[in-house]
Protein backbone atom coordinates (compact mmCIF):
# COMPACT_ATOMS: atom_id res chain seq x y z
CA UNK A 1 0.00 0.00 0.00
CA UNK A 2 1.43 3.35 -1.09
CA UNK A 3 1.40 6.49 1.21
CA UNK A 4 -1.64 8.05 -0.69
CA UNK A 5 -3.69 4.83 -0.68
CA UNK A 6 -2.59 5.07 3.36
CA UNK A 7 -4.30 8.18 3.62
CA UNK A 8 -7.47 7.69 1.67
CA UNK A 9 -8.26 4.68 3.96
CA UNK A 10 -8.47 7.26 6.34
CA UNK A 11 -11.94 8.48 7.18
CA UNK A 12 -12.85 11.63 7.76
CA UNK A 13 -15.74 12.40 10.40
CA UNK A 14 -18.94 13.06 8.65
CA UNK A 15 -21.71 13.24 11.30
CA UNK A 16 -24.98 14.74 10.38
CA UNK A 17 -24.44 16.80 12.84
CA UNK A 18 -21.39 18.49 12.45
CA UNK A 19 -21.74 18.72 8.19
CA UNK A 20 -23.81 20.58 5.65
CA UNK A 21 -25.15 18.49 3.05
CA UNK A 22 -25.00 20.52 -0.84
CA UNK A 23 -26.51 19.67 -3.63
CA UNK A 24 -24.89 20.76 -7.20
CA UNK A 25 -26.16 20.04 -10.60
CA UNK A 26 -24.07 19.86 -13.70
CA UNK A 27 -25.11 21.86 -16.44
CA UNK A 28 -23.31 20.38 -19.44
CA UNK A 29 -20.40 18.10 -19.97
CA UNK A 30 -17.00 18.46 -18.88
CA UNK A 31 -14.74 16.55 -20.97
CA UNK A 32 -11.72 15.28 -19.06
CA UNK A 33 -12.49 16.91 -15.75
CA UNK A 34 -12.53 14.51 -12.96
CA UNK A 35 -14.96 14.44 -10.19
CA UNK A 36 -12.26 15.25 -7.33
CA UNK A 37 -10.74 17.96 -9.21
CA UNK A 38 -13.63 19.52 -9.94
CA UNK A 39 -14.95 19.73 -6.35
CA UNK A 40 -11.37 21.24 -5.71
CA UNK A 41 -11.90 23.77 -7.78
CA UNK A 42 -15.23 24.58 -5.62
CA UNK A 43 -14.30 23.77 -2.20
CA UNK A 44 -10.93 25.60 -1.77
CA UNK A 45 -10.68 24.33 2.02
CA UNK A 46 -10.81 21.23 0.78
CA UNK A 47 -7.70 19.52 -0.55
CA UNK A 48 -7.34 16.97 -3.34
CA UNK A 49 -6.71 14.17 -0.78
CA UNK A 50 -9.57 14.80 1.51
CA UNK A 51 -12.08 15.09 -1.29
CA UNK A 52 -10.59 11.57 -2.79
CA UNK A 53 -11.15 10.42 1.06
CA UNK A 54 -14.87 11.65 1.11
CA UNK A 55 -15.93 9.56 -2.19
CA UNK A 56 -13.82 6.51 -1.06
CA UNK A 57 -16.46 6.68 1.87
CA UNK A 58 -19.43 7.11 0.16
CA UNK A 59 -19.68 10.71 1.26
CA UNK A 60 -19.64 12.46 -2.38
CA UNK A 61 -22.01 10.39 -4.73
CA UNK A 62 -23.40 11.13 -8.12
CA UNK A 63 -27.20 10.33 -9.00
CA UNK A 64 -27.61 9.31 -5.54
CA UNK A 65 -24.38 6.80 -6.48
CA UNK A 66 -20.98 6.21 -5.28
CA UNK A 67 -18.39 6.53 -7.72
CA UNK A 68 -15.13 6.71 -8.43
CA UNK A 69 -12.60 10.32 -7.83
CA UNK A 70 -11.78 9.63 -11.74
CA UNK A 71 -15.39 10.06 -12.86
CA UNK A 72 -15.95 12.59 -15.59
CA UNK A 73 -19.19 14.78 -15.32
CA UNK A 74 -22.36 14.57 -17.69
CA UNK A 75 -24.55 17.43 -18.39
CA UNK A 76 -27.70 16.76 -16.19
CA UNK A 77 -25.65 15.11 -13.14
CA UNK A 78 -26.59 15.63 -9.82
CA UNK A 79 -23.55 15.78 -6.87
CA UNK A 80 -24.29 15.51 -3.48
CA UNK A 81 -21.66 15.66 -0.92
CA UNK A 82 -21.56 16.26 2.71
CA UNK A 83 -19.17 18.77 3.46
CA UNK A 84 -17.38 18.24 7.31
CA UNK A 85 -16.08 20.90 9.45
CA UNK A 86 -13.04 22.38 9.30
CA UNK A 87 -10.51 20.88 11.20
CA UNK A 88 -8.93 22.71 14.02
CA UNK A 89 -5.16 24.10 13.14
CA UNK A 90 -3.65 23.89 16.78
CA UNK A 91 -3.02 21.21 19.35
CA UNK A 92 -5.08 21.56 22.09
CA UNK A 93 -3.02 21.97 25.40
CA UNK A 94 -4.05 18.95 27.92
CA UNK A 95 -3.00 18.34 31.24
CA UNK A 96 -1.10 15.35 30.96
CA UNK A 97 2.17 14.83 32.88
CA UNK A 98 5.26 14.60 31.14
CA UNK A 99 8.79 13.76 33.09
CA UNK A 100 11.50 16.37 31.77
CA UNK A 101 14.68 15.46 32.16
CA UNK A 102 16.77 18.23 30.95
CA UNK A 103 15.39 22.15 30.05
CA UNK A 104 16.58 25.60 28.82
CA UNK A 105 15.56 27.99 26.83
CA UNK A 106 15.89 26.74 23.48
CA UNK A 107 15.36 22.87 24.19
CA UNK A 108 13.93 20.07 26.29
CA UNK A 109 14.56 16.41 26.96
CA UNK A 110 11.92 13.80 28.21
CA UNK A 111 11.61 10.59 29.51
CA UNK A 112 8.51 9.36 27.19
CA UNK A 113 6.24 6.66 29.40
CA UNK A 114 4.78 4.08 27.53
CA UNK A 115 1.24 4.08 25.88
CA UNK A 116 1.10 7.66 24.50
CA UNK A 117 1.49 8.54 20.87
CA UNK A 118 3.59 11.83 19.91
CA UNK A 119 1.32 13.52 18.24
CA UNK A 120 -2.20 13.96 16.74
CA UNK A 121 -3.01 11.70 13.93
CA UNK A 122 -5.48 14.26 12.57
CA UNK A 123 -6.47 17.61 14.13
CA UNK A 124 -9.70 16.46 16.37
CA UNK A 125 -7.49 13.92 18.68
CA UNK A 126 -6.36 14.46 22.52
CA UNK A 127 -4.34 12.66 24.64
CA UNK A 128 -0.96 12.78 22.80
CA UNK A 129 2.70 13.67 23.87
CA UNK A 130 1.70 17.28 21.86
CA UNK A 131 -1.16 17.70 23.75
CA UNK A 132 1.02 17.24 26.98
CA UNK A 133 3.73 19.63 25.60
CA UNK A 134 1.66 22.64 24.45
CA UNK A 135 0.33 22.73 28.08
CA UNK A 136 3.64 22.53 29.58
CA UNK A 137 5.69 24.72 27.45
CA UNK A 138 5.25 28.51 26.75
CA UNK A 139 6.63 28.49 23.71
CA UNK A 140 7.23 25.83 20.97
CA UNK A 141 9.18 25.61 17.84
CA UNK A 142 6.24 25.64 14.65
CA UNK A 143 7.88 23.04 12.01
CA UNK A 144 6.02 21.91 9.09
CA UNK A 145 3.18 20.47 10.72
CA UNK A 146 1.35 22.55 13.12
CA UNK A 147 0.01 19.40 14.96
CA UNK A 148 3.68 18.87 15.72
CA UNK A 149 4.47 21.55 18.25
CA UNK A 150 8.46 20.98 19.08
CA UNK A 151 8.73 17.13 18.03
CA UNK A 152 11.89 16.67 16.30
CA UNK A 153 11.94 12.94 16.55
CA UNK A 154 9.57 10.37 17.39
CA UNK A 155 9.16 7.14 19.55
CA UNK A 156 6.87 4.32 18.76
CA UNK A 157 3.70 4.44 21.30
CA UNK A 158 5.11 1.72 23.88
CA UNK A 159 8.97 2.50 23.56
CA UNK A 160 9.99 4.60 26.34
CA UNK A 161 12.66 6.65 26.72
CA UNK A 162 14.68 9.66 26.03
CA UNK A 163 13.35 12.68 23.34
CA UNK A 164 14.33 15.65 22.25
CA UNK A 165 11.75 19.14 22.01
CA UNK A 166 12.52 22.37 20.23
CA UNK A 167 11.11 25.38 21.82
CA UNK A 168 12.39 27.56 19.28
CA UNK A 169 12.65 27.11 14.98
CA UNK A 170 16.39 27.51 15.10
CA UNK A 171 16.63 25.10 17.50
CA UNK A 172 14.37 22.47 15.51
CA UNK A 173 15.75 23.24 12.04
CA UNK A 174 19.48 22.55 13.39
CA UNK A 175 18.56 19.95 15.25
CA UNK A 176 16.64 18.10 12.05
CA UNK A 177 20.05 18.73 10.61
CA UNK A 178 21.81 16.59 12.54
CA UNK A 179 19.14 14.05 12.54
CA UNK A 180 19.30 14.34 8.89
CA UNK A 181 23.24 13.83 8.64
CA UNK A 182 22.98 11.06 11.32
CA UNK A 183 25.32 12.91 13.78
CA UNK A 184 22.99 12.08 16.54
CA UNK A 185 23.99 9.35 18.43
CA UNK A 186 21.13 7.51 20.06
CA UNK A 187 21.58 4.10 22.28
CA UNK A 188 18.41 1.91 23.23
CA UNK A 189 18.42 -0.43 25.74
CA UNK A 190 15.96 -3.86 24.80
CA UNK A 191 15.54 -7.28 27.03
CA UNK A 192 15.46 -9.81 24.71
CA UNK A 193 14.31 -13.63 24.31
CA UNK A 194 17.20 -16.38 24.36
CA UNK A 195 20.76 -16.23 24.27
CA UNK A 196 22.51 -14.37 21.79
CA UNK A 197 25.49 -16.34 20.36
CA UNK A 198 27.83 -13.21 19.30
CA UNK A 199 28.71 -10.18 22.14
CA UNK A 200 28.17 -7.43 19.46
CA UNK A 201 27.61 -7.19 15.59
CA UNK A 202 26.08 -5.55 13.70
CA UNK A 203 22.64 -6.07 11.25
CA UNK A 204 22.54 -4.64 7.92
CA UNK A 205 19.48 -5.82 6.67
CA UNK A 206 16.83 -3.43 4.59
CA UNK A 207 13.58 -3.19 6.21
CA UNK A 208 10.30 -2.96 4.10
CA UNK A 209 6.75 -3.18 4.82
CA UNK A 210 5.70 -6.65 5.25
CA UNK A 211 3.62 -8.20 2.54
CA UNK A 212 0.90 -9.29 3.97
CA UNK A 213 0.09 -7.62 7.64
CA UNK A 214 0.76 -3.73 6.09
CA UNK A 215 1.14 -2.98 9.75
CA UNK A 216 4.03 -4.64 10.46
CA UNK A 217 7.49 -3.79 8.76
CA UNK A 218 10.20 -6.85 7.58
CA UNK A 219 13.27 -7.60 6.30
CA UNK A 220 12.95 -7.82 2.71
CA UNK A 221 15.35 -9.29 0.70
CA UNK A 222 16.21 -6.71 -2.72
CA UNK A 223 15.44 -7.56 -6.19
CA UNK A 224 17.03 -4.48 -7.42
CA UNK A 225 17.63 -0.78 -6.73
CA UNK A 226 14.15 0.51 -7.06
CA UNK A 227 12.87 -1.77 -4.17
CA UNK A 228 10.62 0.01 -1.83
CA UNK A 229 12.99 -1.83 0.79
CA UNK A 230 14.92 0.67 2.42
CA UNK A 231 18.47 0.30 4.06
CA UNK A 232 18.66 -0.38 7.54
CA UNK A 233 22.04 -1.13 9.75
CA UNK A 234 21.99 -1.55 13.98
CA UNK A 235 25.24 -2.05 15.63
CA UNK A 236 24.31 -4.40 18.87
CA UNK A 237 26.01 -5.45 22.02
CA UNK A 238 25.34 -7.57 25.22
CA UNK A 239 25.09 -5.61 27.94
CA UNK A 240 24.16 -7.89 30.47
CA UNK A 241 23.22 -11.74 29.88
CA UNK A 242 20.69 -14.04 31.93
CA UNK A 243 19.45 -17.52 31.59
CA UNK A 244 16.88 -17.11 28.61
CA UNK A 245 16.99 -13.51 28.38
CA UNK A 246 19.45 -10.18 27.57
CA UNK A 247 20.07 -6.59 28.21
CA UNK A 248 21.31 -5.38 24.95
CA UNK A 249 22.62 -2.43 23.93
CA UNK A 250 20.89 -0.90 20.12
CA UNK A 251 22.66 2.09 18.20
CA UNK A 252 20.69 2.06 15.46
CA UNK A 253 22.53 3.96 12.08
CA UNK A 254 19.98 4.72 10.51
CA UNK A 255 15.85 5.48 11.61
CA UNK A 256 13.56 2.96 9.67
CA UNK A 257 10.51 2.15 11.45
CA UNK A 258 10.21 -0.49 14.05
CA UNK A 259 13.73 -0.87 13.08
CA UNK A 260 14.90 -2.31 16.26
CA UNK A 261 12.06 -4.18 16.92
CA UNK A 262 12.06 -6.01 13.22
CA UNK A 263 15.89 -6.56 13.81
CA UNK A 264 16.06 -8.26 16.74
CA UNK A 265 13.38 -10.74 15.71
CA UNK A 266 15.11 -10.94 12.21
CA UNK A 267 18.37 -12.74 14.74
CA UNK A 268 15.98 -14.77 16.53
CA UNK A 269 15.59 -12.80 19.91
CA UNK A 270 12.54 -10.70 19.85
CA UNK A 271 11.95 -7.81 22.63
CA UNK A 272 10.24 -9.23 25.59
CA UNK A 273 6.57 -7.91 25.19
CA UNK A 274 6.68 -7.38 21.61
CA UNK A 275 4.19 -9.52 20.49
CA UNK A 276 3.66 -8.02 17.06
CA UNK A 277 7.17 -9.63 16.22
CA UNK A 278 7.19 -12.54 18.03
CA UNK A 279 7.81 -11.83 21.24
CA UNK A 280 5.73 -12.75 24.90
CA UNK A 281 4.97 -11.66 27.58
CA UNK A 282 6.88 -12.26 30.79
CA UNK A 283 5.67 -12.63 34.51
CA UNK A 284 6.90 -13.26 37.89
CA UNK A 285 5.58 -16.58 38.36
CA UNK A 286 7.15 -17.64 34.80
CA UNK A 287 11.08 -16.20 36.05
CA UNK A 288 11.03 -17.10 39.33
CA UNK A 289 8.69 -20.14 39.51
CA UNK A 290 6.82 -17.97 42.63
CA UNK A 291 4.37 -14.68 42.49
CA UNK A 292 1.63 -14.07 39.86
CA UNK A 293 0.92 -14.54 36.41
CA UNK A 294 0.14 -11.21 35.00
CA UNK A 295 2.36 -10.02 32.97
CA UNK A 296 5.40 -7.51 34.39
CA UNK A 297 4.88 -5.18 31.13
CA UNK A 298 2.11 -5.19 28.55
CA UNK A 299 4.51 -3.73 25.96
CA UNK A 300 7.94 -4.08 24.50
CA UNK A 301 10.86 -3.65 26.45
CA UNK A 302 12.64 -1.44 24.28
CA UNK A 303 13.70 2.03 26.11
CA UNK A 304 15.52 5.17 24.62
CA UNK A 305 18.35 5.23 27.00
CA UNK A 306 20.72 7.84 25.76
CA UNK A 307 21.01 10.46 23.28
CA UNK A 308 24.64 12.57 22.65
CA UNK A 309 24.55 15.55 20.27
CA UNK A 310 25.62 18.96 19.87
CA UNK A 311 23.81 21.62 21.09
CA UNK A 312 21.76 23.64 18.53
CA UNK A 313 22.32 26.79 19.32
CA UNK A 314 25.52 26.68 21.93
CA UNK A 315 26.99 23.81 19.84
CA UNK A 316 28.59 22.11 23.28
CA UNK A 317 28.32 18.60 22.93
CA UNK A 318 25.44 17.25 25.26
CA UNK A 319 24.84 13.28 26.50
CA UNK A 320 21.64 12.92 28.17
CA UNK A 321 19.84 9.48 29.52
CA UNK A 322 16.90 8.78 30.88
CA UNK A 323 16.33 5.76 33.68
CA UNK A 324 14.38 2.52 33.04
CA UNK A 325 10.59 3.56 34.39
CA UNK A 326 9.15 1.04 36.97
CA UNK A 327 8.04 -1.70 35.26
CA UNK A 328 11.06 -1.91 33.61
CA UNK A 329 13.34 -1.78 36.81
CA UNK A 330 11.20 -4.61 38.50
CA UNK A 331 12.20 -6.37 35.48
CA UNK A 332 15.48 -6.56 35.37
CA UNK A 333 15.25 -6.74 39.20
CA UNK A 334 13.79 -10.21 38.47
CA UNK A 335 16.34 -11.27 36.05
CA UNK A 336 19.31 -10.23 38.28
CA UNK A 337 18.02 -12.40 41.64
CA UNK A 338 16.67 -14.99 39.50
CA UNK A 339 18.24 -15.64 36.45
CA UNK A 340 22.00 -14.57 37.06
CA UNK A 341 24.38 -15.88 34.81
């Protein structure tokens, strides 16, 4: 599935309530003018891609039909569409606790708790790690996406750990910059299943989306150079080893999706708690033989643990970490008095 076709699948809110129903007839035939380009040309507020969204749905029909965006116009048809509201152009500040971990004036750094998304997915949703920041912060650095208030980078949902916020542009555009030239050094720490054989290596294995869950992200093997697989390397090393289990330390070299997480499965040792790539959940009772059987964390085990770059507008070098959160300490707590190696 390409990016577009992503989007379209999207659906856009149409309640009764909230819409205004027009009615437009065509007058005479348009030759070669498509259905989704001519609503553009009506209903400026409306982009291309949201119009192409509202007829995927069924929301924009001709002659009381669905039909396709590529539909050309007769003389005599009838369009009915629902129009929705306009969608709101700022994040809307939300008391939600955040733990920062470093501040000044032109940057902060926080340790991201699990379950929360960055940011909104359209402009109607709460509850994200932008909602959280907008509150907390006076001021923000703008971006490209105004429902991205000061997010530079980004961390899956249930991977915790260290990120960085721009309060001001020149902070986020030089930071981006050494994102983009991969000058940023960034170091996860992961518990994994099983044993790893090898102390360190490193994985250089292009990641694509997987062909059948589009959810999910692989390793794909390439055909040739216009492969929508894209390059992926992590360097690895054993931090700490247990019976069964391993701390490991992940630099990742380059930013693919779920690159980590599709990694370490690709070797065989999936991130405790990540069961969308194959791994499971782990509880007391199943380390220690004693205790309950709930599990110790619902997600992966995968934690941003330290980030070293240069400052963006002082251009000192800065290393800053951020500590396991509780469910992750009782963890490896378990592992160390039970598992020992």
């Amino acid at each position: 599935m390409s990016h577009e076709e992503d989007i379209l699948d999207r659906p856009i809110p149409v309640h009764e309530s909230e819409t205004r129903r027009v009615r437009i007839r065509i007058r005479r035939k348009l030759p070669g003018r498509r259905l989704d380009k001519y609503l553009c040309g009506r209903f400026r507020r409306l982009s291309r891609t949201a119009i192409q969204r509202l007829i995927k749905q069924g929301a924009i029909t001709v002659n009381g039909i669905a039909t396709k965006a590529s539909y050309e116009m007769a003389g005599g048809d009838i369009i009915e569409l629902l129009v929705p509201p306009p969608e709101p152009h700022e994040v809307v500040p939300e008391n939600i606790p955040i733990d920062v971990i470093y501040e000044d004036e032109h940057i902060l750094a926080i340790n991201k708790q699990p379950g929360i998304i960055c940011h909104p997915a359209r402009g109607t949703q709460t509850g994200t790690l932008a909602n959280a920041l907008v509150h907390y912060a006076g001021q923000l650095s703008h971006g490209t996406d105004p429902f991205r208030p000061g997010i530079v980078h980004r961390l899956d949902k249930n991977t915790t750990g260290v990120m960085l916020v721009a309060k001001t542009d020149e902070a986020h555009w030089r930071l981006a910059l050494q994102f983009e030239r991969r000058t940023i050094a960034k170091t996860y720490l992961a518990i994994v299943e099983g044993e790893p054989e090898l102390d360190s290596d490193e994985i250089d294995s292009p990641i694509g989306v997987h062909p059948v869950v589009r959810e999910r992200f692989a390793v794909m093997v390439r055909q040739s150079k216009i492969d929508i697989a894209k390059d992926a390397c992590t360097r690895y090393e054993v931090a700490e080893r247990f019976r069964g289990y391993a701390l490991m330390k992940l630099s990742p070299k380059t930013g693919r999706t779920h690159q980590l997480r599709v990694h370490m499965s690709f070797i065989g040792h999936p991130i405790v708690g990540d069961t969308m790539y194959g791994g499971h959940h782990v509880s007391e009772r199943g380390l220690t033989g004693e205790g309950t059987d709930a599990p110790i964390i619902t997600h992966q085990a995968l934690h941003a643990w330290r980030i070293e770059f240069r400052h963006p507008i002082h251009e000192s070098p800065l290393s800053i970490e951020a500590p396991f959160h509780s469910r992750l300490v009782r963890l490896m707590q378990l592992l160390r008095s039970s598992r020992s190696v």
